[in-house]
Protein backbone atom coordinates (compact mmCIF):
# COMPACT_ATOMS: atom_id res chain seq x y z
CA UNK A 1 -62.00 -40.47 -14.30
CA UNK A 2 -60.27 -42.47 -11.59
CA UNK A 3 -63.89 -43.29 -10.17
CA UNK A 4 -64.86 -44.19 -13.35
CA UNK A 5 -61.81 -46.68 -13.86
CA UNK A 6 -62.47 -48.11 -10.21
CA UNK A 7 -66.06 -49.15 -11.11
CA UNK A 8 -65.32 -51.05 -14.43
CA UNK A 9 -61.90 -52.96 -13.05
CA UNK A 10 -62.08 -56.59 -12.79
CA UNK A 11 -60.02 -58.39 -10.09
CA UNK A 12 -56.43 -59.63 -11.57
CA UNK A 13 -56.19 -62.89 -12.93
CA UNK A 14 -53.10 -65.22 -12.49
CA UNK A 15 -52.12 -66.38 -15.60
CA UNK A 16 -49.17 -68.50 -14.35
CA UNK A 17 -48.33 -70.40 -11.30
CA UNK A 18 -44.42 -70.88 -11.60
CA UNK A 19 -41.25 -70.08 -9.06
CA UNK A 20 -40.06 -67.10 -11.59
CA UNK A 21 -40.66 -65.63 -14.69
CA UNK A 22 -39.26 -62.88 -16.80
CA UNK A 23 -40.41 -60.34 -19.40
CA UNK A 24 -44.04 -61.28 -19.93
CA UNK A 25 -45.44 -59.76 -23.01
CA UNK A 26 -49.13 -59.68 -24.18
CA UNK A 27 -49.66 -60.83 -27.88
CA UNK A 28 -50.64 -57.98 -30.27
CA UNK A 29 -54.02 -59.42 -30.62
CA UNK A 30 -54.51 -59.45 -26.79
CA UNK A 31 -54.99 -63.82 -26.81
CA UNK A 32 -52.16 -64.95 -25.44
CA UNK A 33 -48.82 -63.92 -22.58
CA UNK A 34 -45.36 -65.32 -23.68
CA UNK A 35 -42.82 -65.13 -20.83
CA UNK A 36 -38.94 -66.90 -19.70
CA UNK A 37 -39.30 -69.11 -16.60
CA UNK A 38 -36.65 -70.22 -14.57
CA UNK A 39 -38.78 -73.75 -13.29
CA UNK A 40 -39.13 -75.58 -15.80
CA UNK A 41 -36.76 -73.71 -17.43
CA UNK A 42 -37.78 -72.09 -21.06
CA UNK A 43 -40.50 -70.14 -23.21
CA UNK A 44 -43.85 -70.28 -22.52
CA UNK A 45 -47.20 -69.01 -23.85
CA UNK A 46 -50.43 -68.93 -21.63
CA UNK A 47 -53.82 -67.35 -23.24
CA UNK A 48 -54.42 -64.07 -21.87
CA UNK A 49 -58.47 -65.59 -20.41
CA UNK A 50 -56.26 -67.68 -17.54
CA UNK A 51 -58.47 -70.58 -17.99
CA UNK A 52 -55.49 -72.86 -19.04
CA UNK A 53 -52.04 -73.73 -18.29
CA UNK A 54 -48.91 -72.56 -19.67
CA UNK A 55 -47.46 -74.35 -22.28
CA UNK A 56 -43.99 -74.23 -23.99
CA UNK A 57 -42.70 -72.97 -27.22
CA UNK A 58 -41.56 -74.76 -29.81
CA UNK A 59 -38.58 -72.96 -30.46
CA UNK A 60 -35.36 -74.23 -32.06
CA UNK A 61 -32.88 -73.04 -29.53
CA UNK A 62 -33.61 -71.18 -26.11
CA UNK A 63 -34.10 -67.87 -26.31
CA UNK A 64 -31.51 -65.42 -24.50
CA UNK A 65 -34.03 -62.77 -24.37
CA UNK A 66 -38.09 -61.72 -24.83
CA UNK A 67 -39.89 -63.89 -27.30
CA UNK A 68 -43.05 -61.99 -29.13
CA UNK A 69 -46.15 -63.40 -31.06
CA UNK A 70 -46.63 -62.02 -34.12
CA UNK A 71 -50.24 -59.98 -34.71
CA UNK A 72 -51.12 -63.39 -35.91
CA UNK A 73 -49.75 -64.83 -33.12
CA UNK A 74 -49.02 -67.69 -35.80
CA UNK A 75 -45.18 -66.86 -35.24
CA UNK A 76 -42.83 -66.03 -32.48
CA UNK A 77 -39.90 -63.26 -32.63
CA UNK A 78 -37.00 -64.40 -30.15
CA UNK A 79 -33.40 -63.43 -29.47
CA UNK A 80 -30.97 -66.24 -29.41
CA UNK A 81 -27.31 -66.62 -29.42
CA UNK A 82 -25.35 -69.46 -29.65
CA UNK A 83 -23.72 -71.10 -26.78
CA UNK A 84 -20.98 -72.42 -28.40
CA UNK A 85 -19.80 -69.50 -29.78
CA UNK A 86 -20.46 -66.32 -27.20
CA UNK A 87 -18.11 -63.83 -29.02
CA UNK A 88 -20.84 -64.06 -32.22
CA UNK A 89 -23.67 -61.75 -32.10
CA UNK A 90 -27.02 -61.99 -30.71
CA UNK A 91 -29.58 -63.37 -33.58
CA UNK A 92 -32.95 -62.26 -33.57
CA UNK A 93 -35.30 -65.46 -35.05
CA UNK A 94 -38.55 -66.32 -36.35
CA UNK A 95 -39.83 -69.63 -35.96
CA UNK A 96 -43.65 -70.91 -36.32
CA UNK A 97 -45.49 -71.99 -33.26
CA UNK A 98 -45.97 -75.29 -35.34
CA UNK A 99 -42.62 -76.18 -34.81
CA UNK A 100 -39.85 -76.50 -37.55
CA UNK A 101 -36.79 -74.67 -38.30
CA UNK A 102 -36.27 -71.46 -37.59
CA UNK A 103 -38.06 -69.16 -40.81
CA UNK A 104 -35.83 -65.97 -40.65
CA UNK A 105 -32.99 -65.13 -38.99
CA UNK A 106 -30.54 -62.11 -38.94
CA UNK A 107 -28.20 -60.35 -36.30
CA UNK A 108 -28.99 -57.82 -33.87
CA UNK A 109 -27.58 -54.51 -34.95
CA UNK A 110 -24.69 -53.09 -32.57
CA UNK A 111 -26.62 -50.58 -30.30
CA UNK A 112 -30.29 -52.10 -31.41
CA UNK A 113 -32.72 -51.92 -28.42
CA UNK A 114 -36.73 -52.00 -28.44
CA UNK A 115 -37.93 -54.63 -30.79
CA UNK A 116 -41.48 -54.96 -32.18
CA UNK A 117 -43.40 -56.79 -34.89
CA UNK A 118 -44.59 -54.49 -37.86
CA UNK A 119 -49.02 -53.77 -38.07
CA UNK A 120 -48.60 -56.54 -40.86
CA UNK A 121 -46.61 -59.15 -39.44
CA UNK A 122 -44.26 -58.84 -42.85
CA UNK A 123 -41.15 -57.09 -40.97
CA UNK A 124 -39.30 -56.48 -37.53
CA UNK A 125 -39.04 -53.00 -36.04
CA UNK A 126 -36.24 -51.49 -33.94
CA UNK A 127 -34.78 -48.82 -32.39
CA UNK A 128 -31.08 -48.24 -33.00
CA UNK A 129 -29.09 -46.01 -30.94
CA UNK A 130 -25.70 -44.24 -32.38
CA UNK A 131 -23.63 -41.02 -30.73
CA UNK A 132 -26.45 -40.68 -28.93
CA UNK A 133 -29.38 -40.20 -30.96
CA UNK A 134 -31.96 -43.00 -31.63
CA UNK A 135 -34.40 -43.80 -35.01
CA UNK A 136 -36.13 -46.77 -35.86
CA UNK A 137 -35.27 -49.26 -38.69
CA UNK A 138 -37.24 -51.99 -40.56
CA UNK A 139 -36.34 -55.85 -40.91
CA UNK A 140 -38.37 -56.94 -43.57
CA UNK A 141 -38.97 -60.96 -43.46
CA UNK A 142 -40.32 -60.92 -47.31
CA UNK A 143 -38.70 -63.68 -49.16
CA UNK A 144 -38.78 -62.75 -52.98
CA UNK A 145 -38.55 -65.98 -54.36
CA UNK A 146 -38.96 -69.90 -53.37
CA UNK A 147 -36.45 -71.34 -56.22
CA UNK A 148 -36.40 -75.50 -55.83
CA UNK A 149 -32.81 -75.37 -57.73
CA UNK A 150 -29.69 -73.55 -59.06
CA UNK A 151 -27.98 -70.26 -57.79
CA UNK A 152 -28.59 -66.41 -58.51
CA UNK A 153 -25.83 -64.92 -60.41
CA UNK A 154 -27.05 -61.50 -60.57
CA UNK A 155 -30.54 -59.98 -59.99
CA UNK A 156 -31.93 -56.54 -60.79
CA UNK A 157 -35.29 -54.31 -60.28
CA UNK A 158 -36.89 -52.42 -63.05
CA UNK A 159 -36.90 -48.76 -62.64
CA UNK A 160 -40.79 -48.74 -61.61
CA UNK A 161 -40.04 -51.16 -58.88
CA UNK A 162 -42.59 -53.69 -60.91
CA UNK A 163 -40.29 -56.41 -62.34
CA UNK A 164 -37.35 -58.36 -61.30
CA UNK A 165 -34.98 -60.11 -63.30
CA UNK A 166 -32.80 -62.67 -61.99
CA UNK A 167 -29.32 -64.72 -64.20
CA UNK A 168 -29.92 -68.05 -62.91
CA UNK A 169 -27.91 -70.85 -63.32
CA UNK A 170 -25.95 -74.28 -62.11
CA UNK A 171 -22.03 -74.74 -61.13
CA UNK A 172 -20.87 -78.04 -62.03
CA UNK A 173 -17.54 -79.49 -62.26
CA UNK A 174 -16.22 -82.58 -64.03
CA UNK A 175 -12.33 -84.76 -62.49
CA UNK A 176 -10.59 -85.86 -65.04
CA UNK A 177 -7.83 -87.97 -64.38
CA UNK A 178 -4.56 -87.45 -66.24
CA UNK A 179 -1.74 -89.65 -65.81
CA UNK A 180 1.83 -89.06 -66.41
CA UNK A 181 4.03 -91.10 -69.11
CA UNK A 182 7.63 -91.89 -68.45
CA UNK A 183 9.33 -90.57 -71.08
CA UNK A 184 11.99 -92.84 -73.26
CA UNK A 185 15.58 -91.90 -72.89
């Protein structure tokens, strides 16, 4: 098998020429290499062929950690914490290679390690570690509705999982100013 391996390997290709780099990963459809580097500082992605040069991510915030492409590589997983505020948690992010805002955002679970896009792009994976023992847990990055106004009061699934009901409504407030009489002795 070995033999067989040594006949079909191509030579290595350099994908990027920069002073250092950390935790390269390969995109899950095989395209493209994200990676940190140290000069110029920041993310970059570089397609996997090496026929072109790296070129940043258009993140909103610098990552503290990996940054992943989703299988679609339309959208990049990253860890980020805020600089201002170390004692917060980390926050793991989703922004669009586009540009823009960041999509979806939540915090890394105490103890979370590995981190991996779902088959269908439509949640974050995870290990978890507690006392010991580790499972995995889901992050799903559905968002259920797209309202343009108001707030959700309440909301509730029917029992087959089919419908959703939501009490929707505005707050609003009116001043009124009173003013005090003097009173006639």
């Amino acid at each position: 098998m070995s033999g067989e391996w040594m006949r079909t390997a191509q030579a290595p290709v350099q994908l990027a020429a920069v002073k250092s780099m950390a935790i390269p990963l390969c995109s899950p459809d095989g395209q493209w290499t994200t990676f940190l580097a140290d000069e110029p500082h920041g993310p970059y992605m570089v397609p996997t062929s090496g026929d072109a040069q790296p070129k940043p991510l258009p993140l909103p915030g610098a990552p503290t950690g990996f940054t992943q492409l989703s299988p679609d590589s339309k959208l990049v997983l990253y860890q980020w914490q805020d600089p201002e505020h170390l004692a917060n948690r980390v926050k793991m992010n989703v922004a669009s290679l586009q540009g823009g805002p960041v999509l979806y955002s939540f915090e890394r679970p105490p103890g979370a390690g590995l981190t991996a896009w779902s088959p269908d792009g439509r949640a974050i994976d995870y290990s978890i570690t507690h006392g010991g023992v580790a499972d995995l847990w889901r992050q799903p990055l559905a968002q259920l509705t797209h309202l343009q106004s108001g707030l959700i009061y309440n909301f509730a699934w029917s029992t087959d999982g089919k419908a959703l009901v939501a009490a929707r409504g505005t707050v609003t407030a009116d001043i009124v100013l009173l003013k005090a009489s003097k009173k006639a002795q």
